[in-house]
C-alpha atoms as a PDB file:
ATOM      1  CA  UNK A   1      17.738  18.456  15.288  1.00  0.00           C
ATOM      2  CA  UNK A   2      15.495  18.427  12.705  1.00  0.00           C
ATOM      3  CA  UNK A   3      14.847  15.130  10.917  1.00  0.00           C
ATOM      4  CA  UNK A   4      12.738  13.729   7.699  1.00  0.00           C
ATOM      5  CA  UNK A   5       9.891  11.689   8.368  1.00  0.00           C
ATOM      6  CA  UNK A   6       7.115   9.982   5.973  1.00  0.00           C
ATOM      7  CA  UNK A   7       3.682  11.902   5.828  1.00  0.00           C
ATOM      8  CA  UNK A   8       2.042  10.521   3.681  1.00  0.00           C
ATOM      9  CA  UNK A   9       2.083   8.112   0.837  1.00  0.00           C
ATOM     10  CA  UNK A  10       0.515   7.577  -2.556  1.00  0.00           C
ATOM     11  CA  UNK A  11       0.064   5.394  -5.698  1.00  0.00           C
ATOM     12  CA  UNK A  12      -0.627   4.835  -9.217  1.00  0.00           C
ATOM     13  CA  UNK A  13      -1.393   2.061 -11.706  1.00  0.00           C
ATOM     14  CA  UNK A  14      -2.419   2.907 -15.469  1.00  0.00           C
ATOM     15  CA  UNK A  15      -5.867   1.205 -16.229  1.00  0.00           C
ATOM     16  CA  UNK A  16      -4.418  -1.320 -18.942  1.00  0.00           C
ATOM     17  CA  UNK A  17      -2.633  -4.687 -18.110  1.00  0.00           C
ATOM     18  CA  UNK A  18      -0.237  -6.620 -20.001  1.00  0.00           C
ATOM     19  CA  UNK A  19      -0.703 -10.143 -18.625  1.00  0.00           C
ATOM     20  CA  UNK A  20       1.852 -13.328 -19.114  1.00  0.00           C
ATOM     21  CA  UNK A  21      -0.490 -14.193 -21.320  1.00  0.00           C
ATOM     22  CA  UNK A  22      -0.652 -11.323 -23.645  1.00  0.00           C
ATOM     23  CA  UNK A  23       2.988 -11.821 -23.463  1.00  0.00           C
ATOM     24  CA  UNK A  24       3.149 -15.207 -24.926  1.00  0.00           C
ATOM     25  CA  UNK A  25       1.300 -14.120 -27.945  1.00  0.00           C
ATOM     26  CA  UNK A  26       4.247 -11.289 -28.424  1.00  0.00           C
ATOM     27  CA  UNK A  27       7.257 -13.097 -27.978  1.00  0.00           C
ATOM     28  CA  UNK A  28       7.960 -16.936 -27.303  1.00  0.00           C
ATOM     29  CA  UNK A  29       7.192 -17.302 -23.709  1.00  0.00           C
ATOM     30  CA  UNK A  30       5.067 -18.966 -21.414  1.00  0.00           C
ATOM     31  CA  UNK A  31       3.269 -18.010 -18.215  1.00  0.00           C
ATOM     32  CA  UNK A  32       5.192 -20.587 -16.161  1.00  0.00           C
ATOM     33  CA  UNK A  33       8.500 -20.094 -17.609  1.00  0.00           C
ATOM     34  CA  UNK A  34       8.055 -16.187 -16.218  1.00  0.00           C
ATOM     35  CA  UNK A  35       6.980 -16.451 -13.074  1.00  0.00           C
ATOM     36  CA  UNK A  36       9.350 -19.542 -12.297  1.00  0.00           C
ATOM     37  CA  UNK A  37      12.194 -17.204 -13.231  1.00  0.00           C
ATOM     38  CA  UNK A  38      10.636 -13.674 -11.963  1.00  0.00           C
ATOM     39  CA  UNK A  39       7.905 -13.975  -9.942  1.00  0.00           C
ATOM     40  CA  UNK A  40       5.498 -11.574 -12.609  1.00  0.00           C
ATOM     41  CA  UNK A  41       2.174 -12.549 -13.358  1.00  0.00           C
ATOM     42  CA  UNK A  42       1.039  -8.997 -14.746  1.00  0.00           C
ATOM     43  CA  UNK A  43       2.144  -5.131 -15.108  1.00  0.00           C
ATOM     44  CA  UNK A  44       0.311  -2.106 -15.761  1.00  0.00           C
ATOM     45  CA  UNK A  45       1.132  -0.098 -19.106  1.00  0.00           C
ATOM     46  CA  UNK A  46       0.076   3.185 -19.553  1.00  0.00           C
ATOM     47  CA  UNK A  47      -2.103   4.183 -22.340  1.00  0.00           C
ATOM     48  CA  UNK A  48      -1.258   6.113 -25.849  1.00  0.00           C
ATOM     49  CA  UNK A  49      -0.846   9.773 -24.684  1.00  0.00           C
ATOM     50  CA  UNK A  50      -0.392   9.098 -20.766  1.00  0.00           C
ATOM     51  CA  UNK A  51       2.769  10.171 -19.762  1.00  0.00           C
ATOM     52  CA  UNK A  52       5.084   9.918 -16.714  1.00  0.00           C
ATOM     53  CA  UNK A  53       3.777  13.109 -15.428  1.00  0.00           C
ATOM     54  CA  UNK A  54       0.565  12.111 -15.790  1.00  0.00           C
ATOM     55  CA  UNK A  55       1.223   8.641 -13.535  1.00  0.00           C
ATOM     56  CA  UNK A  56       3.039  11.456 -11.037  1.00  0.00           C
ATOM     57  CA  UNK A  57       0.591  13.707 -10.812  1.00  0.00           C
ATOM     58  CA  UNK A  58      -2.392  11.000  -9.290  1.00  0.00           C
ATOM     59  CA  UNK A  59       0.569   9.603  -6.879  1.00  0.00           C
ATOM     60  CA  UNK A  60       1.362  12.666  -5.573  1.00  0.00           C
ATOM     61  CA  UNK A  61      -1.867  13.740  -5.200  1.00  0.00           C
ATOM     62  CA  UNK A  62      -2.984  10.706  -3.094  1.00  0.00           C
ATOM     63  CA  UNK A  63       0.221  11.388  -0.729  1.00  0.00           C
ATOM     64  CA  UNK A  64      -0.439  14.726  -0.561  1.00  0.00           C
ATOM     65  CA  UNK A  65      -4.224  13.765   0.698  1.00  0.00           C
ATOM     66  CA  UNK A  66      -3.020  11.372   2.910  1.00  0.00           C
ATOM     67  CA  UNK A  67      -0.341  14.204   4.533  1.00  0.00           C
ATOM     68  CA  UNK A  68      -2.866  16.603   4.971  1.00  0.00           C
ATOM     69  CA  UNK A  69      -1.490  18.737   2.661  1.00  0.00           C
ATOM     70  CA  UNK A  70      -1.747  20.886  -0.240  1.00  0.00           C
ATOM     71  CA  UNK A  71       0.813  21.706  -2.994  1.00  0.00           C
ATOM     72  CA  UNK A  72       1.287  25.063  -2.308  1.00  0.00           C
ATOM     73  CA  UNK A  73       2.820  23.665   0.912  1.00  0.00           C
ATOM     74  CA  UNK A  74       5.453  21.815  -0.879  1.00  0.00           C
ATOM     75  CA  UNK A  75       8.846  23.525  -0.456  1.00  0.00           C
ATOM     76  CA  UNK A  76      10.381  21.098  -3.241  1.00  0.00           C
ATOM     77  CA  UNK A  77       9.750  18.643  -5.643  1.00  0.00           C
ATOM     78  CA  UNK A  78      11.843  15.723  -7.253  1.00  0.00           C
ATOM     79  CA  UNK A  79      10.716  13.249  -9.295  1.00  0.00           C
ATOM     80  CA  UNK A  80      13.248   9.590  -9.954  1.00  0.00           C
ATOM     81  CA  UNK A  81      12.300   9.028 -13.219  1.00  0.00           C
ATOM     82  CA  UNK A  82      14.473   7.403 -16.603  1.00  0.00           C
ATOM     83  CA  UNK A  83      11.666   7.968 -18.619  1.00  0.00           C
ATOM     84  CA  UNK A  84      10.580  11.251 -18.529  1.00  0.00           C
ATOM     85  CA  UNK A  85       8.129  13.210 -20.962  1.00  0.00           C
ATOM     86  CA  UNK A  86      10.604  15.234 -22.762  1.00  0.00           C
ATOM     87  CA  UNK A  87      14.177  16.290 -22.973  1.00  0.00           C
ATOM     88  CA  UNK A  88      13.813  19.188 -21.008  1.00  0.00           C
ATOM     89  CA  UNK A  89      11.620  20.641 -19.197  1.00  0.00           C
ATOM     90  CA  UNK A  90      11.992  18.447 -16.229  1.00  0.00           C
ATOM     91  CA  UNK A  91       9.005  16.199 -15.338  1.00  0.00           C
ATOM     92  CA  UNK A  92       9.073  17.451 -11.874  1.00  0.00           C
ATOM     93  CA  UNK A  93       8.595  21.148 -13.608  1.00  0.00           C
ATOM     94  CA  UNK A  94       5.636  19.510 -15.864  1.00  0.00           C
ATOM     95  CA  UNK A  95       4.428  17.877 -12.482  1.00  0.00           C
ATOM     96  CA  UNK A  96       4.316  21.027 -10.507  1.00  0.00           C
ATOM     97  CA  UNK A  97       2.477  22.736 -13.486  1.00  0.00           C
ATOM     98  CA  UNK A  98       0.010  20.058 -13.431  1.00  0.00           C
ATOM     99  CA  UNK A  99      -0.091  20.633  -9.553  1.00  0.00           C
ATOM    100  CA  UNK A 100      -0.762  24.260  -9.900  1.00  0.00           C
ATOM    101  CA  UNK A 101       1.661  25.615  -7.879  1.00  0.00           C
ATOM    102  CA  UNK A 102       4.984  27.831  -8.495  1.00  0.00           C
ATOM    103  CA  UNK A 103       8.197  28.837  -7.119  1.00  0.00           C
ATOM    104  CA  UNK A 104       9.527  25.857  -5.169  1.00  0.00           C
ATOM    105  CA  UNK A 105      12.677  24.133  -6.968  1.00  0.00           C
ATOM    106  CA  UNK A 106      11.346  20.929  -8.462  1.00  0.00           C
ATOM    107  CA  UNK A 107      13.867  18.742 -10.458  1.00  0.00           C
ATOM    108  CA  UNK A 108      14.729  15.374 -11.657  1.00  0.00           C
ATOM    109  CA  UNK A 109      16.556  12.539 -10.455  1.00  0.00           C
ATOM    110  CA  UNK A 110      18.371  10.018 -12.785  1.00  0.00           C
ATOM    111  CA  UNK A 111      19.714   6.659 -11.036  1.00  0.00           C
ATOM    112  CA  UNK A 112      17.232   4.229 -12.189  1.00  0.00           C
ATOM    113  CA  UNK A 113      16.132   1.809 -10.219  1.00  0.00           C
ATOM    114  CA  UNK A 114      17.372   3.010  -7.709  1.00  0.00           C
ATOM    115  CA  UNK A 115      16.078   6.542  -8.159  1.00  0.00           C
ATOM    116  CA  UNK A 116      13.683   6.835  -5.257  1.00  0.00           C
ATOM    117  CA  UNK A 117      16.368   5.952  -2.737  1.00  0.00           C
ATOM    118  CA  UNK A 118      18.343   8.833  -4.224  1.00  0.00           C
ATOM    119  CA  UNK A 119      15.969  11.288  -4.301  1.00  0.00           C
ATOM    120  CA  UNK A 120      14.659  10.257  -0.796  1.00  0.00           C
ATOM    121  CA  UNK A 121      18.580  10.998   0.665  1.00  0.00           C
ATOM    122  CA  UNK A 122      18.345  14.605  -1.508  1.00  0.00           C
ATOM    123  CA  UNK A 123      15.111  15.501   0.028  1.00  0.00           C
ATOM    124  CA  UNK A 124      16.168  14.210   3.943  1.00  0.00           C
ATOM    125  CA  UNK A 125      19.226  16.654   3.428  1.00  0.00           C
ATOM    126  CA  UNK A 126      17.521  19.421   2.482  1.00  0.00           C
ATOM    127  CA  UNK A 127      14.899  18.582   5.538  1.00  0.00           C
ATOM    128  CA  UNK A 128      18.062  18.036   8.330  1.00  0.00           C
ATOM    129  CA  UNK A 129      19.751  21.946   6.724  1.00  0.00           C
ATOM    130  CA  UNK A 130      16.777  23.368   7.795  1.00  0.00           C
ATOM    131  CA  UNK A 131      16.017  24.344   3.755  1.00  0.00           C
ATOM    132  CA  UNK A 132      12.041  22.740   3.705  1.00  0.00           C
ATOM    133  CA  UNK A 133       9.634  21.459   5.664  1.00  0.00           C
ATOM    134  CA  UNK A 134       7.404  19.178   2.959  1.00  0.00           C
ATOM    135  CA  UNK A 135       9.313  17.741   0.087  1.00  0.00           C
ATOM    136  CA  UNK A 136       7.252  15.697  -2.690  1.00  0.00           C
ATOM    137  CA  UNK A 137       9.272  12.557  -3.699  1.00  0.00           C
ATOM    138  CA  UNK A 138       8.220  10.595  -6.325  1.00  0.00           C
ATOM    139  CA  UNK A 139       9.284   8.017  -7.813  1.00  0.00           C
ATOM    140  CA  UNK A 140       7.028   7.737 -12.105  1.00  0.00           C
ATOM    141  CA  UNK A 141       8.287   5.401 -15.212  1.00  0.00           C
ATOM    142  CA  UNK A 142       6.139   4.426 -18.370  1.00  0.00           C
ATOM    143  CA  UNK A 143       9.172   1.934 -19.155  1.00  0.00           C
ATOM    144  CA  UNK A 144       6.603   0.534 -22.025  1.00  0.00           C
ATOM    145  CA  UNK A 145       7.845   3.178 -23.817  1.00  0.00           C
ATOM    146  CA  UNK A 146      11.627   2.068 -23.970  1.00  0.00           C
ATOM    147  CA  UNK A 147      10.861  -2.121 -24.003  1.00  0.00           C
ATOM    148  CA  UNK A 148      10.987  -3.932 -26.907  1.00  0.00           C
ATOM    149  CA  UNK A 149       9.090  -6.400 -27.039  1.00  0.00           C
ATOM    150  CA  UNK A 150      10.264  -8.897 -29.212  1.00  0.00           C
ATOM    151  CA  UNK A 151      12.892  -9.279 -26.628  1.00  0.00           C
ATOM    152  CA  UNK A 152      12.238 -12.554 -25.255  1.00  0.00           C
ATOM    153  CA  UNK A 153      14.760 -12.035 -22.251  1.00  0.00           C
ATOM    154  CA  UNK A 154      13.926  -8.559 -20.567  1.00  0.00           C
ATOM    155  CA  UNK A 155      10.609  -7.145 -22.106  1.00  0.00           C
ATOM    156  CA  UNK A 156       8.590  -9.829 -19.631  1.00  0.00           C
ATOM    157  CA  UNK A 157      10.028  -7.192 -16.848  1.00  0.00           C
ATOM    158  CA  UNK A 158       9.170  -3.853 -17.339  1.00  0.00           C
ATOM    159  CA  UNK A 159       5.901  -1.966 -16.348  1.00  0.00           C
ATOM    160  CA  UNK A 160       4.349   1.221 -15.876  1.00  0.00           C
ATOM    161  CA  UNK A 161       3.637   3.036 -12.551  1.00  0.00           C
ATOM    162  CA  UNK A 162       4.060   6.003 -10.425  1.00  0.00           C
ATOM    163  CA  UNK A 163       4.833   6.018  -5.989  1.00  0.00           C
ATOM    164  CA  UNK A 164       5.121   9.261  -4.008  1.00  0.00           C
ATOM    165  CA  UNK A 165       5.569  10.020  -0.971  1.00  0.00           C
ATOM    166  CA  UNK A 166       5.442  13.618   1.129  1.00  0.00           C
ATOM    167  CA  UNK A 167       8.589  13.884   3.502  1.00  0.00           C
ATOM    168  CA  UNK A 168       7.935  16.288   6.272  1.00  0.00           C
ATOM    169  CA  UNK A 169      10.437  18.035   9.079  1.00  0.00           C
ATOM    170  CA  UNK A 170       9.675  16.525  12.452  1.00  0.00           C
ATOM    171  CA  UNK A 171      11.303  16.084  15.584  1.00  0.00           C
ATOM    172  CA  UNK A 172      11.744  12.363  16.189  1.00  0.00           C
ATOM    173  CA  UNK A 173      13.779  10.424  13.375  1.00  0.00           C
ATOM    174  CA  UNK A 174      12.479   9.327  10.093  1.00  0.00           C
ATOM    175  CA  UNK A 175      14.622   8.578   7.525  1.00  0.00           C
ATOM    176  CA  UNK A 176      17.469   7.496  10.053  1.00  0.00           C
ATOM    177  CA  UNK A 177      20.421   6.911   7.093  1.00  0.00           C
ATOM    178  CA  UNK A 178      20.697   6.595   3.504  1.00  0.00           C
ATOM    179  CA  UNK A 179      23.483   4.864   1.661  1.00  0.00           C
ATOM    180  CA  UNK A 180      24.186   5.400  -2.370  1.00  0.00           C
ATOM    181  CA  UNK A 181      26.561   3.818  -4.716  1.00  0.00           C
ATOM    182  CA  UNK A 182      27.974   3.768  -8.247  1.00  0.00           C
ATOM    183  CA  UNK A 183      29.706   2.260 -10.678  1.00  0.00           C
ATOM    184  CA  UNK A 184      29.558   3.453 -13.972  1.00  0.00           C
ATOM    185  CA  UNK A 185      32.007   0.768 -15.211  1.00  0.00           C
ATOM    186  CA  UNK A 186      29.182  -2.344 -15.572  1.00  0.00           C
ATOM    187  CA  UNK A 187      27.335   0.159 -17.786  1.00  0.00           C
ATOM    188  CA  UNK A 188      27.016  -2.005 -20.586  1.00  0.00           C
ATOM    189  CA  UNK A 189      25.270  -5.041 -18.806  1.00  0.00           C
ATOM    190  CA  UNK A 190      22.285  -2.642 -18.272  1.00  0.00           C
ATOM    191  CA  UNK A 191      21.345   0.129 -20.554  1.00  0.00           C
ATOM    192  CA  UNK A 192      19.701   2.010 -23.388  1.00  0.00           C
ATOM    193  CA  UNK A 193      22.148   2.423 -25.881  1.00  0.00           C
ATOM    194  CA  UNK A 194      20.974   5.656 -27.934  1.00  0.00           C
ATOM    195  CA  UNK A 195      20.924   9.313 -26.310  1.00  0.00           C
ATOM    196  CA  UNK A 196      20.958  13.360 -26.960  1.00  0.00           C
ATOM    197  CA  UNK A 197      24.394  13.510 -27.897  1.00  0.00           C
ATOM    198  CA  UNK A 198      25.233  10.167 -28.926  1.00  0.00           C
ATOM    199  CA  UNK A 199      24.862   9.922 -33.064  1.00  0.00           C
ATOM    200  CA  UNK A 200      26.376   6.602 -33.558  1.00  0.00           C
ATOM    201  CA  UNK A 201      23.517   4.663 -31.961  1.00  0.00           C
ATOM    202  CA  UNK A 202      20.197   4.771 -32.736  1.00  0.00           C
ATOM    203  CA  UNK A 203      18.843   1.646 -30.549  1.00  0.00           C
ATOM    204  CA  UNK A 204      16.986   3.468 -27.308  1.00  0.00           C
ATOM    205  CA  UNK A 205      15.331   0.050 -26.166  1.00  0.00           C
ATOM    206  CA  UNK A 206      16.498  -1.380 -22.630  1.00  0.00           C
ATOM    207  CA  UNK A 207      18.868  -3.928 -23.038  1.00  0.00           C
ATOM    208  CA  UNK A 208      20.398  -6.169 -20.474  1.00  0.00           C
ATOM    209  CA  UNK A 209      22.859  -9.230 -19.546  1.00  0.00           C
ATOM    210  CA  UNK A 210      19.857 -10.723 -17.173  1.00  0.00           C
ATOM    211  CA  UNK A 211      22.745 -13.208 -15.379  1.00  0.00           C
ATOM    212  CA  UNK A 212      25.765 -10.794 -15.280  1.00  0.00           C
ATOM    213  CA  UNK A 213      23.073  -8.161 -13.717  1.00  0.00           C
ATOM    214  CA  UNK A 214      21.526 -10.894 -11.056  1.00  0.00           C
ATOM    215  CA  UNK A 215      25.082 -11.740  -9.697  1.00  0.00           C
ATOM    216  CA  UNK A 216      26.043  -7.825  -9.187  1.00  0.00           C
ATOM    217  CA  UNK A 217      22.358  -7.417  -7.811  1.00  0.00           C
ATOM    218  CA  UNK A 218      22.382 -10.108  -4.942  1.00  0.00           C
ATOM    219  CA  UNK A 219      25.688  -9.192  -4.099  1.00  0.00           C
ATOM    220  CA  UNK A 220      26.021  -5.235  -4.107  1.00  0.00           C
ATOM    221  CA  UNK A 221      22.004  -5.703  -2.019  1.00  0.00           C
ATOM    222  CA  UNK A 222      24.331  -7.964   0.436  1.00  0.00           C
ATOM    223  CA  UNK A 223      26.802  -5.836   1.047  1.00  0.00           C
ATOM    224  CA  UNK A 224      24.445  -1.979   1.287  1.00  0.00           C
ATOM    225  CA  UNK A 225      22.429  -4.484   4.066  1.00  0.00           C
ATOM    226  CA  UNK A 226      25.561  -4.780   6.144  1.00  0.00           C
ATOM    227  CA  UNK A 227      26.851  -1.417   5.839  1.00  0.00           C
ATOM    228  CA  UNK A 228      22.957   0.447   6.562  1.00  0.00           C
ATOM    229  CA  UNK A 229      22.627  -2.135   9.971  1.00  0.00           C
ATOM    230  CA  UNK A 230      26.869  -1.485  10.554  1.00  0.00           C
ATOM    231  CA  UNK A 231      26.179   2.424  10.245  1.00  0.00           C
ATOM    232  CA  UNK A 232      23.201   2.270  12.688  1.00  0.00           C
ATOM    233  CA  UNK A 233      24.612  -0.363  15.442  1.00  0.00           C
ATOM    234  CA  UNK A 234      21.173  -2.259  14.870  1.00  0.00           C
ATOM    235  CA  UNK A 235      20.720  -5.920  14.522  1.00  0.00           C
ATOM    236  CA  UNK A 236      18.683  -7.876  11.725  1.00  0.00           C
ATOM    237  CA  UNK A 237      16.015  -8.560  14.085  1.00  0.00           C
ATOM    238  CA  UNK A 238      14.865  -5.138  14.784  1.00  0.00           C
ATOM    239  CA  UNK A 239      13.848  -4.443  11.381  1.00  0.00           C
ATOM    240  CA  UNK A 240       9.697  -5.018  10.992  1.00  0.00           C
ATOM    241  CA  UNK A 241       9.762  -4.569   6.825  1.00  0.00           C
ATOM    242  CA  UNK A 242      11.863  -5.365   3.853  1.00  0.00           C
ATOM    243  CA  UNK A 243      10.162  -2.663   1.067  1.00  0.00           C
ATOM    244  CA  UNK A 244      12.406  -3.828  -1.623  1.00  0.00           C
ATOM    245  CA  UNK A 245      13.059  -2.298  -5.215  1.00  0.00           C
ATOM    246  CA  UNK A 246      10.520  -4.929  -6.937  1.00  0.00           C
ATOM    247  CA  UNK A 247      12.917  -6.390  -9.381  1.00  0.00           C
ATOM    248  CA  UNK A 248      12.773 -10.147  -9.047  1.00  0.00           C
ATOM    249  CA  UNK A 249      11.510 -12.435  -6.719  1.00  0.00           C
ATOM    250  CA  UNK A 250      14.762 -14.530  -6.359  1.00  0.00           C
ATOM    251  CA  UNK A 251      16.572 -11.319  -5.627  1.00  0.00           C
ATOM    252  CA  UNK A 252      14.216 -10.046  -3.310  1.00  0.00           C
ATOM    253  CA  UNK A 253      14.218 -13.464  -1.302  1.00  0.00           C
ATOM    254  CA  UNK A 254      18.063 -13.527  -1.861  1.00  0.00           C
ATOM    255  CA  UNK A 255      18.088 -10.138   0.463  1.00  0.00           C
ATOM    256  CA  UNK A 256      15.806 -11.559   3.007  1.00  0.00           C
ATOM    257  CA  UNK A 257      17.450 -14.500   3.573  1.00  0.00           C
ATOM    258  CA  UNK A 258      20.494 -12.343   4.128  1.00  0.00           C
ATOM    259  CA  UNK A 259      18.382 -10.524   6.626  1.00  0.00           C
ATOM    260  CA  UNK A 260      16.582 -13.620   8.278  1.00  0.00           C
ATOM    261  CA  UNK A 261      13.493 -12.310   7.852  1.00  0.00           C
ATOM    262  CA  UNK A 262      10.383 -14.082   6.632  1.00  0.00           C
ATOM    263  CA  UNK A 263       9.191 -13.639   3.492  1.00  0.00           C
ATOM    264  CA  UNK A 264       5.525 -12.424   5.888  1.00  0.00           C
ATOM    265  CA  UNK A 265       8.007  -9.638   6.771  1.00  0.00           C
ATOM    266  CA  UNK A 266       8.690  -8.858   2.850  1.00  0.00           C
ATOM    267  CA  UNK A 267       6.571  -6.229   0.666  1.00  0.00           C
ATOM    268  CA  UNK A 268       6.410  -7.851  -2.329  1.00  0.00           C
ATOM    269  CA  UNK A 269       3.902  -6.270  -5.125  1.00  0.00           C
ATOM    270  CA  UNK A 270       6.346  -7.440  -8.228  1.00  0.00           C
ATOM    271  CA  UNK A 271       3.913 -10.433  -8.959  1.00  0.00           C
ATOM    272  CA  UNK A 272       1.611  -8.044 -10.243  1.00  0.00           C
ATOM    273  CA  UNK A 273       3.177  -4.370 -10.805  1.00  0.00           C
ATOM    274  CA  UNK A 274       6.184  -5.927 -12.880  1.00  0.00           C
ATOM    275  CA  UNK A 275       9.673  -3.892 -12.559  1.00  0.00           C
ATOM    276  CA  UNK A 276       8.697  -0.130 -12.342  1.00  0.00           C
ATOM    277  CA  UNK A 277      12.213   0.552 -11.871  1.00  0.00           C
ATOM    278  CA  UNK A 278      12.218   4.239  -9.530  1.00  0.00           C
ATOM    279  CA  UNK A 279       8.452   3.722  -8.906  1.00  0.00           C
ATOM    280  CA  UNK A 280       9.083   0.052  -7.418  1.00  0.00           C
ATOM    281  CA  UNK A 281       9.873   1.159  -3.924  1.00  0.00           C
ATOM    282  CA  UNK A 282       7.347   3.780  -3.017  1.00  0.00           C
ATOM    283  CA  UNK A 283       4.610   1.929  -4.909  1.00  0.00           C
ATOM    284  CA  UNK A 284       5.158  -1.178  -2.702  1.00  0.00           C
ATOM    285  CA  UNK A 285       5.178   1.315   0.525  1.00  0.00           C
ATOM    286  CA  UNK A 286       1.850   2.956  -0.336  1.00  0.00           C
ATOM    287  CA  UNK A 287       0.559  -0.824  -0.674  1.00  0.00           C
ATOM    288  CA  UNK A 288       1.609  -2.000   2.522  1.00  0.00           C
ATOM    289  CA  UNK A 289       1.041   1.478   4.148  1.00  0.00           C
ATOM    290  CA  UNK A 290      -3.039   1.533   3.451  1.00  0.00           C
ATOM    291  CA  UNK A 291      -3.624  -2.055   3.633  1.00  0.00           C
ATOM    292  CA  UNK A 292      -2.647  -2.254   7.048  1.00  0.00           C
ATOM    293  CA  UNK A 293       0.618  -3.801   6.963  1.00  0.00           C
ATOM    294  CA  UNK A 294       2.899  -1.116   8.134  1.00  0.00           C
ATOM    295  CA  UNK A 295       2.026   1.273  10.705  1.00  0.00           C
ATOM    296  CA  UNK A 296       3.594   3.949  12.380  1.00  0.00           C
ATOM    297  CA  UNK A 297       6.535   3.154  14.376  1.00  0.00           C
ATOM    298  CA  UNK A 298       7.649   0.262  12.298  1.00  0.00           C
ATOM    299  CA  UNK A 299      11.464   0.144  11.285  1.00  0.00           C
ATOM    300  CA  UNK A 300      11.532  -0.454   7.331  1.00  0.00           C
ATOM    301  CA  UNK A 301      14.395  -0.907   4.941  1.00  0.00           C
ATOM    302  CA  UNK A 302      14.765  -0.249   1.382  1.00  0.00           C
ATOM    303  CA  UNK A 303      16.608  -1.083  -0.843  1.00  0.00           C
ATOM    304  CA  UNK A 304      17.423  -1.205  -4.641  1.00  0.00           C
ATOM    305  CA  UNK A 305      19.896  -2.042  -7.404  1.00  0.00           C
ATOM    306  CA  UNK A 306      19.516  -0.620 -10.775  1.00  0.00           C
ATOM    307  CA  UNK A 307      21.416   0.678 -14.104  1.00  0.00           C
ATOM    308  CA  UNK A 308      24.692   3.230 -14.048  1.00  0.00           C
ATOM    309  CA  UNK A 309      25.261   0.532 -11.907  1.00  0.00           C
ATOM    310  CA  UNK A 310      23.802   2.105  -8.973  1.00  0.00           C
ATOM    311  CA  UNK A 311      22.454   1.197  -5.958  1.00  0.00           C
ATOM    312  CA  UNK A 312      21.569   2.038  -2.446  1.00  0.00           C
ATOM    313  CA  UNK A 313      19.761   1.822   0.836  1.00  0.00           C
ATOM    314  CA  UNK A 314      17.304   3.674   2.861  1.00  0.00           C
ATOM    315  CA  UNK A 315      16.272   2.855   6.967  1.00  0.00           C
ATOM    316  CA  UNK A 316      13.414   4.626   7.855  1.00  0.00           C
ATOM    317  CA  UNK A 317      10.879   4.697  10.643  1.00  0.00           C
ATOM    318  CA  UNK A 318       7.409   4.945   9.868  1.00  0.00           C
END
């Protein structure tokens, strides 16, 4: 059987950095009141005429280096993104433009947060059916764009950033399982309210109910972490990494608690990338990947929780 397995992965952070700081001269905050209730310190923000393709195209690039690959080996390309460049085209067309390559499908994925997840359990089926051999995944926001930032509740949250990552076919097991959810009835606790077709609103900042989205958070991340070790027959202990979608700090230490895991066995990069909603996950991985931390072999889980609601799970081995 043919299975989906990690060949690389790659990151990127737009040069400028909104600090807690910079923030408290924006909005009335304070450094301490942010990271006491977050965990941020700082997030990247990409620059006037950088755009989400732009953030995809270095991240893929650096996966694709560290696969060994080119892009005219890529059989597909999908990019998790809620902010992309333009109605239409999709970014993952503009991204395999900027790529300079043709002919492989390339499309977007919506979910939000948890976007990369999704598109990671699209790619691994088109990998197990035989289909491709090297899928891009990406995960790209410039969330900047959509924050207002007058909002003292949500716009300390947000950043900019792109993660990629180059699944490959291979014969031992990669991505083991995947495990997505929706619910499309909480839609109003997390959302931009304007769109295409919708003419009655014109408000397309995010807005969110921060303590109505926690509770569904910790508690939807409890129960995707019991069904991905139920689905597998594998205990807690077995797992080396938590590679969390970098949300908040309470709710990441909320899921390893639930796991028993020490917070040494936690990626945690939200102190300084922010929430990069579908970028979170694979940014954090490429962190942990080239400093050292996690090496091949290891047994990592991620996991994430975003708007629609939606949410899901991904166990791979590295």
């Amino acid at each position: 059987m043919t299975h989906a397995r990690v060949s690389g992965t790659g990151g990127y952070l737009p040069e400028a950095i909104l600090t807690n700081a910079d923030l408290e001269r924006l909005v009335d905050t304070t450094d301490e009141w942010i990271v006491e209730r977050t965990g941020i310190r700082m997030r990247h923000v990409a620059a006037p005429g950088e755009t989400t393709s732009d953030l995809a195209l270095q991240a893929s690039l650096r996966a694709l280096d560290a696969a060994g690959l080119h892009a005219h080996d890529l059989d597909m390309i999908l990019v998790a993104t809620t902010t992309p460049d333009q109605i239409f085209p999709s970014t993952a067309c503009l991204l395999q433009a900027k790529l300079g390559v043709g002919g492989c499908p390339a499309f977007d994925i919506q979910a939000v947060c948890s976007g990369f997840v999704y598109a990671v359990a699209t790619a691994d089926q088109f990998i197990r059916g035989g289909q491709c051999r090297h899928v891009l995944v990406v995960g790209a926001e410039t969330l900047s764009r959509i924050t207002d930032y007058s909002d003292r509740g949500n716009s300390i949250l947000w950043g900019d950033g792109a993660g990629a990552v180059v699944l490959s076919a291979a014969k031992e097991p990669g991505v083991i399982s995947t495990h997505l959810h929706a619910d499309g009835a909480h839609r109003s606790l997390l959302e931009v309210p304007a769109g295409v077709s919708r003419t009655d609103v014109t408000d397309d900042k995010i807005r969110m109910e921060g303590r109505a989205v926690f509770k569904m958070a910790v508690n939807t991340l409890d129960q995707i972490v019991d069904e991905t070790l139920a689905h597998n027959g594998i205990a807690k202990s077995e797992l080396d990494w938590l590679v969390p979608h970098q949300a908040n700090i309470r709710i990441i230490q909320a899921t390893a608690k639930k796991l028993a895991m020490s917070m040494d066995q936690v990626v945690v990069t939200v102190d300084t990338h922010g929430n990069t909603s579908a970028a979170s996950i694979p940014l954090a991985l490429d962190v942990a990947v080239r400093d050292g931390r996690i090496r091949a072999g290891d047994l990592i889980l991620t996991e994430a929780f975003g708007g629609g609601f939606t949410w899901g799970a991904a166990l791979i081995r590295m």
